[in-house]
PDB file of N, CA and C in Angstrom:
ATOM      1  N   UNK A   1      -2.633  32.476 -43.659  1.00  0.00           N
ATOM      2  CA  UNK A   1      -3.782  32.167 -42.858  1.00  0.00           C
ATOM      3  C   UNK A   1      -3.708  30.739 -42.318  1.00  0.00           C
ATOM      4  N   UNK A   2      -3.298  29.689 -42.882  1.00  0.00           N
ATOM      5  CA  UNK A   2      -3.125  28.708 -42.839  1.00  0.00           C
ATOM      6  C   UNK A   2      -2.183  28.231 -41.694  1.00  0.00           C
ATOM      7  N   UNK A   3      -1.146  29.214 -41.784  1.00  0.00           N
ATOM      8  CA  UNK A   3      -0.353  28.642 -40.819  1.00  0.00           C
ATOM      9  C   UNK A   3      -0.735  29.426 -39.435  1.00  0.00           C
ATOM     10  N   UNK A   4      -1.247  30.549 -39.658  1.00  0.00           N
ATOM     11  CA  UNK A   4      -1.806  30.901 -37.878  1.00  0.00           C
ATOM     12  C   UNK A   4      -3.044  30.190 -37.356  1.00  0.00           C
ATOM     13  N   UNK A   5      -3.953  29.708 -38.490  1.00  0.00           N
ATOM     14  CA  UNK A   5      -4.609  28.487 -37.766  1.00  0.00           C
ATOM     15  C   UNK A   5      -4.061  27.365 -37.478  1.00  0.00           C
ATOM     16  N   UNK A   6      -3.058  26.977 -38.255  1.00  0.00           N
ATOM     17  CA  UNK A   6      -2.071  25.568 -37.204  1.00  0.00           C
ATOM     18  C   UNK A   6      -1.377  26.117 -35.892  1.00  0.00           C
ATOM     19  N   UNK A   7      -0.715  27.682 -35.651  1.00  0.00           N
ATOM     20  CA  UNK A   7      -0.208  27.572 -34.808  1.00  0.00           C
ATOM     21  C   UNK A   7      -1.180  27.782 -33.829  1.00  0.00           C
ATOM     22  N   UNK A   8      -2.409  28.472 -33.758  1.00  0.00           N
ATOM     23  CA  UNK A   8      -3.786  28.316 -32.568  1.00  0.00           C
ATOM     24  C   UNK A   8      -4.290  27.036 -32.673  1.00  0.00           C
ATOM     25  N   UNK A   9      -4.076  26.175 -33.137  1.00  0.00           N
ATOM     26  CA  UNK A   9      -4.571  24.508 -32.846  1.00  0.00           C
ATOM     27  C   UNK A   9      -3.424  24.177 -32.095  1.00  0.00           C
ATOM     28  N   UNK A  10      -2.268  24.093 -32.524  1.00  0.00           N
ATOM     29  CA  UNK A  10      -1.015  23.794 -31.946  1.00  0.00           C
ATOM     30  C   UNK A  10      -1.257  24.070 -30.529  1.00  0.00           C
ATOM     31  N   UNK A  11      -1.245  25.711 -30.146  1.00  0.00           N
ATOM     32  CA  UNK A  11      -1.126  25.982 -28.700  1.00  0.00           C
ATOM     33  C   UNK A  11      -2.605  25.588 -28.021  1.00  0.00           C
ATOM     34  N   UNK A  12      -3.853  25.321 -28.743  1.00  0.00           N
ATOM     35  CA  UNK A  12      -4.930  25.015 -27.789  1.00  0.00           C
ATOM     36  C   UNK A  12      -4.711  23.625 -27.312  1.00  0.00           C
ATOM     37  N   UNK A  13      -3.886  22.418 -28.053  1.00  0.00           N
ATOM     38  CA  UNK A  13      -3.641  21.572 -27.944  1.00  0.00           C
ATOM     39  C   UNK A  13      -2.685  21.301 -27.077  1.00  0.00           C
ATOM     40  N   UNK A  14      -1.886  21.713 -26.943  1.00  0.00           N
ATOM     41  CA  UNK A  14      -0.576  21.689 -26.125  1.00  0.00           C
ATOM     42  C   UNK A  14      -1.170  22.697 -24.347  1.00  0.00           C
ATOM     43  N   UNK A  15      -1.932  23.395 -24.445  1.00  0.00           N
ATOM     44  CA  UNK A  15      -2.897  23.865 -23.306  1.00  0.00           C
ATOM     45  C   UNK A  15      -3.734  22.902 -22.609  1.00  0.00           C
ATOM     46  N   UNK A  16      -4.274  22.254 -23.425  1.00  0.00           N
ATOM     47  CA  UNK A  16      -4.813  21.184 -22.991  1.00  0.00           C
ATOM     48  C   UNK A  16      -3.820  19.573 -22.389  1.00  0.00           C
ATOM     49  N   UNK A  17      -2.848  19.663 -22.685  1.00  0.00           N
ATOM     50  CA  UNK A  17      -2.180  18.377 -22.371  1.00  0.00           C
ATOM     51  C   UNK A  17      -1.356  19.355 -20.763  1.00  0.00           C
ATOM     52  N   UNK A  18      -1.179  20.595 -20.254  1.00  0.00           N
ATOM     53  CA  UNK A  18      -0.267  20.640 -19.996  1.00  0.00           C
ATOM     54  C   UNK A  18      -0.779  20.891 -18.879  1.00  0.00           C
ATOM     55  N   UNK A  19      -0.074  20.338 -16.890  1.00  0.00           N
ATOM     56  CA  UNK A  19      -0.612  19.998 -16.196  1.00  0.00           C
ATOM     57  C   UNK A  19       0.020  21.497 -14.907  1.00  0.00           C
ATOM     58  N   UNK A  20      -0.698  21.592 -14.163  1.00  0.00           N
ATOM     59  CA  UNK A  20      -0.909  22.880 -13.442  1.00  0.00           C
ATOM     60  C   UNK A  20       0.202  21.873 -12.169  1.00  0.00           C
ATOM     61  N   UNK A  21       0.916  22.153 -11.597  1.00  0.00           N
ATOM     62  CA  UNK A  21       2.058  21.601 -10.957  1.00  0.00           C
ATOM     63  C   UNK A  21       1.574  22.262  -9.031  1.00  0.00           C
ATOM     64  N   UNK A  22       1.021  23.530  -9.376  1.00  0.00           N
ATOM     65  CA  UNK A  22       0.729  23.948  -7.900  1.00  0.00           C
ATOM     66  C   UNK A  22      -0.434  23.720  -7.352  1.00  0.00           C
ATOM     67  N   UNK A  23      -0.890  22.617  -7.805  1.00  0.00           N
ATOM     68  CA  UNK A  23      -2.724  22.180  -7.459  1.00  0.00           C
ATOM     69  C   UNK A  23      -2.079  20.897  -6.284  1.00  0.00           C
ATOM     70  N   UNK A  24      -2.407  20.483  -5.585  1.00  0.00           N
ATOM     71  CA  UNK A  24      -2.163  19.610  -4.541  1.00  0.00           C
ATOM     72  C   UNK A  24      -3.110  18.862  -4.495  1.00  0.00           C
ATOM     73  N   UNK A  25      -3.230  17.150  -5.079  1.00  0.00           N
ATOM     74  CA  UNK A  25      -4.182  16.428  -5.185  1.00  0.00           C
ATOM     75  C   UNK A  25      -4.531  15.886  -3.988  1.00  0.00           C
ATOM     76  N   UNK A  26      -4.053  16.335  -2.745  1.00  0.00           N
ATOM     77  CA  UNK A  26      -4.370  15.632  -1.557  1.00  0.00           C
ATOM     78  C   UNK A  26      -4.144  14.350  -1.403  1.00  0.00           C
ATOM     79  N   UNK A  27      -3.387  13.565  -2.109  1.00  0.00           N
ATOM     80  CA  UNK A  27      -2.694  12.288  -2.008  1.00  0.00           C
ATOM     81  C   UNK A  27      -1.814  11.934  -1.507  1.00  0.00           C
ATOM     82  N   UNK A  28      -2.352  10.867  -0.461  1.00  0.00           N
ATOM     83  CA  UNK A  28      -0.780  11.003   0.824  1.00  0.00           C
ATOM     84  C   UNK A  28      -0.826   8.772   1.069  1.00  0.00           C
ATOM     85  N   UNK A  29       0.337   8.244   0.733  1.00  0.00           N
ATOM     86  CA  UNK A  29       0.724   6.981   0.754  1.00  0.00           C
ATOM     87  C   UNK A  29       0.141   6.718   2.004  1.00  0.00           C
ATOM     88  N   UNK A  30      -0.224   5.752   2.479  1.00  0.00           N
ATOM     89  CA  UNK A  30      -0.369   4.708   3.833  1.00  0.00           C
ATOM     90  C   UNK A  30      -0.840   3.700   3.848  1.00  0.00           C
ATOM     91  N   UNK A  31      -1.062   3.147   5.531  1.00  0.00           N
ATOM     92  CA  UNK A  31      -0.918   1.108   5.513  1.00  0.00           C
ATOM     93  C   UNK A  31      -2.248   1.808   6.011  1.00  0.00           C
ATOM     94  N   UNK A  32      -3.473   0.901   5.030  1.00  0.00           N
ATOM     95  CA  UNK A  32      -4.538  -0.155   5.307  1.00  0.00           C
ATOM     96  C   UNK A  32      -4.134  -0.891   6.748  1.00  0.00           C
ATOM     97  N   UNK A  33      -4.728  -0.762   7.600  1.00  0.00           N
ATOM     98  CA  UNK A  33      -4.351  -0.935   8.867  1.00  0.00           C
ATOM     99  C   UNK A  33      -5.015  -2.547   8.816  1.00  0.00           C
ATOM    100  N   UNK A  34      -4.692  -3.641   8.880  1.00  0.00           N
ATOM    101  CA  UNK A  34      -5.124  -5.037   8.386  1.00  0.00           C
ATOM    102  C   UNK A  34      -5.559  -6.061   9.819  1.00  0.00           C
ATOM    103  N   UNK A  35      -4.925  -5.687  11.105  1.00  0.00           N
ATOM    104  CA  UNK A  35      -4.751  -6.352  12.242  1.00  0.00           C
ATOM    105  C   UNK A  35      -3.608  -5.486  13.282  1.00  0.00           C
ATOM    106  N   UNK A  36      -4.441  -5.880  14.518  1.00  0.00           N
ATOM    107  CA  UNK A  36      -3.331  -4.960  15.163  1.00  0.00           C
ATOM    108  C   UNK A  36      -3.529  -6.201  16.549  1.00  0.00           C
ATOM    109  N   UNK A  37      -2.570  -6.554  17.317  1.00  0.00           N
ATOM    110  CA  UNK A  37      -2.471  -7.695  18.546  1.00  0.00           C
ATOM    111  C   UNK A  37      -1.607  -6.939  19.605  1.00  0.00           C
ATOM    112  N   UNK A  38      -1.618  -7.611  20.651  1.00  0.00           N
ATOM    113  CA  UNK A  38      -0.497  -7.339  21.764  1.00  0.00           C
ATOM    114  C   UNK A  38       0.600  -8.139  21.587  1.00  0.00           C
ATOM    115  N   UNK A  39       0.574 -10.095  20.834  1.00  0.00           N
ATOM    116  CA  UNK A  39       1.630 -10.720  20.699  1.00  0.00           C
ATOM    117  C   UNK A  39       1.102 -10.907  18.985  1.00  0.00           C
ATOM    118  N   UNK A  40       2.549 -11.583  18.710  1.00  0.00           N
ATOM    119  CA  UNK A  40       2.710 -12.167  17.641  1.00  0.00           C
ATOM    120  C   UNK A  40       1.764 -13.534  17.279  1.00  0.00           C
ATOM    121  N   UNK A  41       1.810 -14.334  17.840  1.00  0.00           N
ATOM    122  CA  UNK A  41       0.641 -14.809  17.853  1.00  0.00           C
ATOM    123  C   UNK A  41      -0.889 -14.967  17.829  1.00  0.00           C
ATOM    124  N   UNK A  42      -1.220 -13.642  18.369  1.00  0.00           N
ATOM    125  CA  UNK A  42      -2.363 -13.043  18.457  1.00  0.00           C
ATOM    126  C   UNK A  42      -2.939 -11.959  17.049  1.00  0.00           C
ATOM    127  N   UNK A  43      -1.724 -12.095  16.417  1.00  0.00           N
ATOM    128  CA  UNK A  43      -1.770 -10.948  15.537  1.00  0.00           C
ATOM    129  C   UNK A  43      -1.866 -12.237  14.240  1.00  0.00           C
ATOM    130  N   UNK A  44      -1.244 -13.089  14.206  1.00  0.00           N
ATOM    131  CA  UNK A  44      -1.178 -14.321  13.364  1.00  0.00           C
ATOM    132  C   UNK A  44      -2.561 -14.324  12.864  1.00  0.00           C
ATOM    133  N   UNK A  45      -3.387 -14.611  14.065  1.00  0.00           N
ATOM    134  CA  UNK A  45      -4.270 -15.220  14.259  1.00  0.00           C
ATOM    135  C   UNK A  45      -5.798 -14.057  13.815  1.00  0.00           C
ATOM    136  N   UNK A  46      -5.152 -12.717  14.388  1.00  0.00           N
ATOM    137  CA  UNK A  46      -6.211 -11.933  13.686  1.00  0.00           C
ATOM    138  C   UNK A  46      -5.777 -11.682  11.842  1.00  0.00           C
ATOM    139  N   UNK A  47      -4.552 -11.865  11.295  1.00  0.00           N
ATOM    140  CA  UNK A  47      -4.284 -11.855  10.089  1.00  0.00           C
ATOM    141  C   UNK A  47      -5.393 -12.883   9.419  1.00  0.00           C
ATOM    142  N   UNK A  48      -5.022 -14.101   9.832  1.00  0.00           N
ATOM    143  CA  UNK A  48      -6.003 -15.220   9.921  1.00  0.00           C
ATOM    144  C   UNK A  48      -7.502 -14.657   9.442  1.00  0.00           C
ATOM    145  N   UNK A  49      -7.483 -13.990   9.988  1.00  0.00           N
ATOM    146  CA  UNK A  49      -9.252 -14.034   9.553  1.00  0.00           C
ATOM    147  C   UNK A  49      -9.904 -13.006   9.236  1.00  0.00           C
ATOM    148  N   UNK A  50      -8.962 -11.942   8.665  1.00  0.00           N
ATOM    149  CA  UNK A  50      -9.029 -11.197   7.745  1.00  0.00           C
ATOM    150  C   UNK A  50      -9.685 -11.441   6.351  1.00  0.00           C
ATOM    151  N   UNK A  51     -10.649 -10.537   6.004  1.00  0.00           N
ATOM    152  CA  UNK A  51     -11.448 -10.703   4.823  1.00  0.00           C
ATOM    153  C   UNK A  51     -10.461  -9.803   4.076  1.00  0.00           C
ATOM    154  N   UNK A  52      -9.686 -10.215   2.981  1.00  0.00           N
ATOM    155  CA  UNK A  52      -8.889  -8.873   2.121  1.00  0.00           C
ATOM    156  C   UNK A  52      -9.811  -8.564   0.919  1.00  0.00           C
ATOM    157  N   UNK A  53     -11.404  -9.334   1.173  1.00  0.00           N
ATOM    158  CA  UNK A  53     -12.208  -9.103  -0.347  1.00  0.00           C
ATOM    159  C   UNK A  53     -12.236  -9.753  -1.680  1.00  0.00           C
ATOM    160  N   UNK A  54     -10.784 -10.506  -0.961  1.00  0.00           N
ATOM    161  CA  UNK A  54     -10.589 -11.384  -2.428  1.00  0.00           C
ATOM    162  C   UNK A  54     -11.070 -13.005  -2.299  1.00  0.00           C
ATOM    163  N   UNK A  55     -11.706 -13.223  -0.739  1.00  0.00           N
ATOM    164  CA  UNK A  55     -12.045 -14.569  -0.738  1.00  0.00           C
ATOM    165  C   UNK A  55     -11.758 -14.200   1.170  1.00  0.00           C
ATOM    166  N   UNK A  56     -11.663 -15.782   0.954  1.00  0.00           N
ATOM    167  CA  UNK A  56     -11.344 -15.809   3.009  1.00  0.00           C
ATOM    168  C   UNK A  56     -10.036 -16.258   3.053  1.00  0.00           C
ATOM    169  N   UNK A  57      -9.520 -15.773   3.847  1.00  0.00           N
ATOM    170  CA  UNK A  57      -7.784 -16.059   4.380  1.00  0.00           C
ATOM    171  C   UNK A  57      -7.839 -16.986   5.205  1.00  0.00           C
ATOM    172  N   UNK A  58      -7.159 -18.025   4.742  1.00  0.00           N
ATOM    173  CA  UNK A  58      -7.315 -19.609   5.921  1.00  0.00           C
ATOM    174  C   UNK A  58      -5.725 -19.249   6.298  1.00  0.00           C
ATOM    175  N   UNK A  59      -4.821 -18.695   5.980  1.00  0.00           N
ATOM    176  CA  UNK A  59      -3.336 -19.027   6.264  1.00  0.00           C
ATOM    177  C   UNK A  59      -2.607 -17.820   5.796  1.00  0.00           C
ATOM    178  N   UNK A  60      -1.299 -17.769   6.610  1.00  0.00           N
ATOM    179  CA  UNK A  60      -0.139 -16.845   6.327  1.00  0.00           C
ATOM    180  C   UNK A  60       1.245 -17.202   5.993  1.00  0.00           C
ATOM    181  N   UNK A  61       2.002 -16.353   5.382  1.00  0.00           N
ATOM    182  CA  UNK A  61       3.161 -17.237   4.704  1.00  0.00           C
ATOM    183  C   UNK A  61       4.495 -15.688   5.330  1.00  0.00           C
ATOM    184  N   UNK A  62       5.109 -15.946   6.088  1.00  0.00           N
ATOM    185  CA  UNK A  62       6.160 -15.179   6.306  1.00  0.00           C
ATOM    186  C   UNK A  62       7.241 -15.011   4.963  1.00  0.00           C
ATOM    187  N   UNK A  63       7.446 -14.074   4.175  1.00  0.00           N
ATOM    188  CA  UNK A  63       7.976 -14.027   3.169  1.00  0.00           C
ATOM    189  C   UNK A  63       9.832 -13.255   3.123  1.00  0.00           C
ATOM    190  N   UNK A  64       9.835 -12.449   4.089  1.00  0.00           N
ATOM    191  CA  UNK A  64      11.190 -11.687   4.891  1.00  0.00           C
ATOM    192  C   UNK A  64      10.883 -11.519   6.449  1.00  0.00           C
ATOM    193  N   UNK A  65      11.769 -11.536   6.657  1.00  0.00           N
ATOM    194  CA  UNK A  65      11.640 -10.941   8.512  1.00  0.00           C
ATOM    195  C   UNK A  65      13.279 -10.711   8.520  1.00  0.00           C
ATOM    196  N   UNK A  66      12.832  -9.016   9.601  1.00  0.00           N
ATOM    197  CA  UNK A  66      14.248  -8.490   9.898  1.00  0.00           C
ATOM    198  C   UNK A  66      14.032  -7.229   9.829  1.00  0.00           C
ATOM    199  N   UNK A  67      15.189  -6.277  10.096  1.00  0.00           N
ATOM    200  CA  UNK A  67      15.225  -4.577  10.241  1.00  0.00           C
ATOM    201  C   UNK A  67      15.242  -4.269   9.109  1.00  0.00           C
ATOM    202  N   UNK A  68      15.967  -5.444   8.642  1.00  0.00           N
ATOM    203  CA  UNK A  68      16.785  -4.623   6.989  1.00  0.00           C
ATOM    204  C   UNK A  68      15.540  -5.030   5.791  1.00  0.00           C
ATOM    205  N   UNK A  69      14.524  -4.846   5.800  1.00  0.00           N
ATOM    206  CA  UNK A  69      13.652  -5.573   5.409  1.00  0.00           C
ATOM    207  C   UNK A  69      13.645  -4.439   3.722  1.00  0.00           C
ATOM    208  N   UNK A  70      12.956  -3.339   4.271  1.00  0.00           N
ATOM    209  CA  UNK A  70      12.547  -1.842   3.255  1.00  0.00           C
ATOM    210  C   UNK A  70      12.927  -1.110   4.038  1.00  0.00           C
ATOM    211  N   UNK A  71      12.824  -0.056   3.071  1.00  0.00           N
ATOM    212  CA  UNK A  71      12.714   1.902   3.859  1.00  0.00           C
ATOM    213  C   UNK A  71      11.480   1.594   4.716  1.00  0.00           C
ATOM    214  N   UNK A  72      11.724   2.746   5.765  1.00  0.00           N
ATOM    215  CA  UNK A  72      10.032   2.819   6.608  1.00  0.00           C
ATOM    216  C   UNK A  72       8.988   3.246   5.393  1.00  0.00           C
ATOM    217  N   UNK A  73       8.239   2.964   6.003  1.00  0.00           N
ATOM    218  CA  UNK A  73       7.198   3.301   5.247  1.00  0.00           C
ATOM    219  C   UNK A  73       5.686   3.866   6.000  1.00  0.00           C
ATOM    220  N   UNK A  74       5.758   5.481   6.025  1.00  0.00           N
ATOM    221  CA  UNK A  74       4.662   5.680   6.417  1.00  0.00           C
ATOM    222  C   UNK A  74       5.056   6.036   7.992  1.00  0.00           C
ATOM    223  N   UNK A  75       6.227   5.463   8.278  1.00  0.00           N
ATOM    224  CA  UNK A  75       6.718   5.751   9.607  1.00  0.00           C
ATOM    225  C   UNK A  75       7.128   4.940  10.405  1.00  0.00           C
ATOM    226  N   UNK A  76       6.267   4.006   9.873  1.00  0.00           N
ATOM    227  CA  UNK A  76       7.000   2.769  10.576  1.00  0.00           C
ATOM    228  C   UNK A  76       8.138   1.757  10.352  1.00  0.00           C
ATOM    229  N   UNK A  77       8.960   1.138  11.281  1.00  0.00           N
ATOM    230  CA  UNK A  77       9.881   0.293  10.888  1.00  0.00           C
ATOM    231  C   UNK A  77       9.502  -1.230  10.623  1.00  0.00           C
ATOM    232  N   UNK A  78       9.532  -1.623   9.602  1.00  0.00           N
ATOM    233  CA  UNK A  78       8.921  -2.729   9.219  1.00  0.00           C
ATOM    234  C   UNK A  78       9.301  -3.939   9.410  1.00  0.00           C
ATOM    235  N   UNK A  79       9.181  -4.519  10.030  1.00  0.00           N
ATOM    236  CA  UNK A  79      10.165  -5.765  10.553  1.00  0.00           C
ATOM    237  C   UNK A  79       9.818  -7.517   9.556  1.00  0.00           C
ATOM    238  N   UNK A  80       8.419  -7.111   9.299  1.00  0.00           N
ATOM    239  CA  UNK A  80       8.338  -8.735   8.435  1.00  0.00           C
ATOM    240  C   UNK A  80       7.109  -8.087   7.309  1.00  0.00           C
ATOM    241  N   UNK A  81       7.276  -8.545   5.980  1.00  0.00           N
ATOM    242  CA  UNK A  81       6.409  -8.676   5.037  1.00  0.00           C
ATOM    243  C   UNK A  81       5.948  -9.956   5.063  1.00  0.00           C
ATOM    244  N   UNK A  82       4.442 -10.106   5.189  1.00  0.00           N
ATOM    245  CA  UNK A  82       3.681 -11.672   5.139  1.00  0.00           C
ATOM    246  C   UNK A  82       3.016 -11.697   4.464  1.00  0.00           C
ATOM    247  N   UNK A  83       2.900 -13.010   3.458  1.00  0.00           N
ATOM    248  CA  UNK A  83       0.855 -13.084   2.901  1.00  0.00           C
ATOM    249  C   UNK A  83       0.351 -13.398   3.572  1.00  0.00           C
ATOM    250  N   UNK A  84      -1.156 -13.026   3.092  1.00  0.00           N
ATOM    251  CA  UNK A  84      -2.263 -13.949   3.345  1.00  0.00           C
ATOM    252  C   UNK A  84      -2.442 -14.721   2.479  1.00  0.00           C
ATOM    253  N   UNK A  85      -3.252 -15.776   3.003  1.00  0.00           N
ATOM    254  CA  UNK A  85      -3.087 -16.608   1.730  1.00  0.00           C
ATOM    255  C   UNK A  85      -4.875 -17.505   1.653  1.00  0.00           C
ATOM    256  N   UNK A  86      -5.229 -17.566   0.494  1.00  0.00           N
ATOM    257  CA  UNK A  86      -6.613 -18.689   0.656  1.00  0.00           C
ATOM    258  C   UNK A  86      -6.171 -19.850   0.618  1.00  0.00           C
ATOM    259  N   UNK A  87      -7.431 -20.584   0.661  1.00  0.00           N
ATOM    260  CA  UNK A  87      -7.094 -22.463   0.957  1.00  0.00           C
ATOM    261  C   UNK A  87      -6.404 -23.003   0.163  1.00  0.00           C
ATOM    262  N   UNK A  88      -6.378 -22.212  -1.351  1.00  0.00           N
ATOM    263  CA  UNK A  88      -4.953 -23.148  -1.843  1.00  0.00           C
ATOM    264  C   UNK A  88      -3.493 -22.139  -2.157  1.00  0.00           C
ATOM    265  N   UNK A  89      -3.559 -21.816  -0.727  1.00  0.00           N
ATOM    266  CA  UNK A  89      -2.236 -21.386  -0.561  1.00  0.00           C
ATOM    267  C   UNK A  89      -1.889 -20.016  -1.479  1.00  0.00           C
ATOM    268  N   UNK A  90      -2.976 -19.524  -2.418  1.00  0.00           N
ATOM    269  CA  UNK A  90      -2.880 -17.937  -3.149  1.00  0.00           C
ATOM    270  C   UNK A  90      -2.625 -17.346  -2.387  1.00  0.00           C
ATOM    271  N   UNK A  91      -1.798 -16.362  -3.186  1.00  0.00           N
ATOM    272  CA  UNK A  91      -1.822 -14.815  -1.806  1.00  0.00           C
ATOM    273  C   UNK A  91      -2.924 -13.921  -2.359  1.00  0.00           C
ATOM    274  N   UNK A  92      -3.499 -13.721  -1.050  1.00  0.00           N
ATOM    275  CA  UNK A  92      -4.968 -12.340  -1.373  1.00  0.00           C
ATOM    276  C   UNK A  92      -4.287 -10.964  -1.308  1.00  0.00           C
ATOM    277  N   UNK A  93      -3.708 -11.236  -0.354  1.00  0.00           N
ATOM    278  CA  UNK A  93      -2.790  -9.634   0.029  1.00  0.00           C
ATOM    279  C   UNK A  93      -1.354  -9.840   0.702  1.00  0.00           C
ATOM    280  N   UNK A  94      -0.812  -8.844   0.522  1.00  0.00           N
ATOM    281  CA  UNK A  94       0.267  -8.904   1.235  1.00  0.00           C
ATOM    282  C   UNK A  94       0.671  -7.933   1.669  1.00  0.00           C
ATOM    283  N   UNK A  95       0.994  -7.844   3.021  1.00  0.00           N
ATOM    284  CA  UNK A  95       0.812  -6.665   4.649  1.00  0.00           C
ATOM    285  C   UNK A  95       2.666  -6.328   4.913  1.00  0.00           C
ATOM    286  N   UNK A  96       2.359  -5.655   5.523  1.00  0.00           N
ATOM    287  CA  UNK A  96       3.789  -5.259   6.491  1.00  0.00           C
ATOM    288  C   UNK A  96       3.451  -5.153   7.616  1.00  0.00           C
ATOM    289  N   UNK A  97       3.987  -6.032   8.698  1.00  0.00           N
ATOM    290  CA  UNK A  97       4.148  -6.014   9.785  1.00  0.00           C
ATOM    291  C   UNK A  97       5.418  -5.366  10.769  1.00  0.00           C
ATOM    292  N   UNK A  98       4.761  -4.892  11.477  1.00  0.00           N
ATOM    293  CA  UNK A  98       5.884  -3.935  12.265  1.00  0.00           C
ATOM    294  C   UNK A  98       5.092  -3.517  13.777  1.00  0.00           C
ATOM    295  N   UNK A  99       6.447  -3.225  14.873  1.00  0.00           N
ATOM    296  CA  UNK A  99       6.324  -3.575  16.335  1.00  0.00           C
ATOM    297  C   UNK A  99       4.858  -2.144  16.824  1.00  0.00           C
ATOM    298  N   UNK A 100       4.790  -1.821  17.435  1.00  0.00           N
ATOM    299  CA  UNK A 100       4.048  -0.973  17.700  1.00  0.00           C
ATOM    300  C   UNK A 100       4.603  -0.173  19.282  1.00  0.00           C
ATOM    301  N   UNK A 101       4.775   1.227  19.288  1.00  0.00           N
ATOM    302  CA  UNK A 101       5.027   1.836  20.559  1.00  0.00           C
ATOM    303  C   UNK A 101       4.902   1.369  21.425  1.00  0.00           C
ATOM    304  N   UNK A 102       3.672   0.488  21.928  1.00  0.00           N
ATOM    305  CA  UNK A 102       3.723  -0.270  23.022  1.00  0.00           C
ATOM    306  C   UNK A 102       3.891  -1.434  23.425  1.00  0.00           C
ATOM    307  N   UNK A 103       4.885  -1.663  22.044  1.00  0.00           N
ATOM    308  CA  UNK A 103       5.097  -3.288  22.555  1.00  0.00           C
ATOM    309  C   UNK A 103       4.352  -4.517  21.609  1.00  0.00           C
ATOM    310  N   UNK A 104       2.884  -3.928  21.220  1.00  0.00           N
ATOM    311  CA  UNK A 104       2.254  -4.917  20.187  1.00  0.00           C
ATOM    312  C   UNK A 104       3.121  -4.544  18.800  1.00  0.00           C
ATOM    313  N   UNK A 105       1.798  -5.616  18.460  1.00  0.00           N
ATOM    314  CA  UNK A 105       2.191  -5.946  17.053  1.00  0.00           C
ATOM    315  C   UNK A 105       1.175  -5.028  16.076  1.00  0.00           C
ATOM    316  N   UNK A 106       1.333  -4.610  14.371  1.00  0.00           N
ATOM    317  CA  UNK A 106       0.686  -4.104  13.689  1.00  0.00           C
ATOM    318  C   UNK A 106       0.454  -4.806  12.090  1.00  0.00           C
ATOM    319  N   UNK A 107      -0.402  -5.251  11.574  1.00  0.00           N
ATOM    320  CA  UNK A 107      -0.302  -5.396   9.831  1.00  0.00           C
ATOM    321  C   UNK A 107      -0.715  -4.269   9.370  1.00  0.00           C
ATOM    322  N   UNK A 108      -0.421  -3.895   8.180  1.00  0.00           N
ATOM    323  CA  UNK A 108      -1.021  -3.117   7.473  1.00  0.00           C
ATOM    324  C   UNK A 108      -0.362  -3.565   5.549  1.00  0.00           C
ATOM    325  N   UNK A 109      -1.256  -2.702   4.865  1.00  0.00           N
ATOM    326  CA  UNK A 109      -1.077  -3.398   3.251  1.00  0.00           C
ATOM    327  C   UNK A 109      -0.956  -1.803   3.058  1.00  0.00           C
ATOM    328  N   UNK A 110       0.495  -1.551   2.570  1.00  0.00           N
ATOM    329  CA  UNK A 110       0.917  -0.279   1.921  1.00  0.00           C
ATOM    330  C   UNK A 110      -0.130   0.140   0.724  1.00  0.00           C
ATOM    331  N   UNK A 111      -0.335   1.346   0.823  1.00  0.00           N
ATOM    332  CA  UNK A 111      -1.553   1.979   0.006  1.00  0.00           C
ATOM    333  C   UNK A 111      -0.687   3.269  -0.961  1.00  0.00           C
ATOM    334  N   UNK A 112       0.020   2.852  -1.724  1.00  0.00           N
ATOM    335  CA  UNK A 112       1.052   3.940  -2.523  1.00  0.00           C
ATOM    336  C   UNK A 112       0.208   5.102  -3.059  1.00  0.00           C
ATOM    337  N   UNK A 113       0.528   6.089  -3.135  1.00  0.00           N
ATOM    338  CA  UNK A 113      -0.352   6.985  -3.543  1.00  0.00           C
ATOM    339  C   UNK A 113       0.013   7.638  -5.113  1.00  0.00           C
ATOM    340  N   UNK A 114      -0.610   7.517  -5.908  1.00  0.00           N
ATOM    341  CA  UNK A 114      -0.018   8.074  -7.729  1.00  0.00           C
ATOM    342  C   UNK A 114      -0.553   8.535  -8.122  1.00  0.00           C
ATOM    343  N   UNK A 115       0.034  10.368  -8.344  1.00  0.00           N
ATOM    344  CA  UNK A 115      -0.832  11.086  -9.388  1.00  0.00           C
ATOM    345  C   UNK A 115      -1.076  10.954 -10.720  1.00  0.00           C
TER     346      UNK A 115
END
């Protein structure tokens, strides 16, 4: 008796830990869209004054620039990772910047998605 009540604790227990694989949590990665400009400069400048929630962004810090930067991400080709940064130079967030179809510019802060 003893042991068929361990093995029905056993399997209610092990039922309970064990995770259904064909349920689709609707979780899909993407960029927090942060600033979007026509120049680089313009886009600086809207980074600039971005609230990321963690304080106010007085400044930006170019951290890579180039093709070879990451994988795309999300679709896009990412050409520079930047902070933001508060008045003493903290980073609040940190964006990926990349060209845009028409020529502008885009930030966005990768939003990874984890089940």
């Amino acid at each position: 008796m003893r042991i068929l009540v361990a093995a029905v604790a056993t399997l209610a227990l092990a039922s309970c830990t064990s995770v259904d694989s064909s349920v689709d949590s609707g979780c899909t990665s993407s960029h927090l869209r942060v600033a979007r400009a026509d120049t680089w400069t313009e886009l600086r400048e809207a980074m600039t004054a971005y609230d990321a929630g963690r304080g106010r962004t007085t400044g930006i810090r170019v951290q890579e620039r180039g093709h070879d930067l990451s994988p795309d991400h999300g679709g896009v080709d990412v050409v520079r990772v930047v902070d933001l940064l508060d008045r003493r130079d903290r980073r609040l967030l940190q964006v990926d910047v990349w060209r845009t179809d028409d020529g502008g510019w885009a930030a966005g802060a990768w939003q990874q998605c984890i089940d």
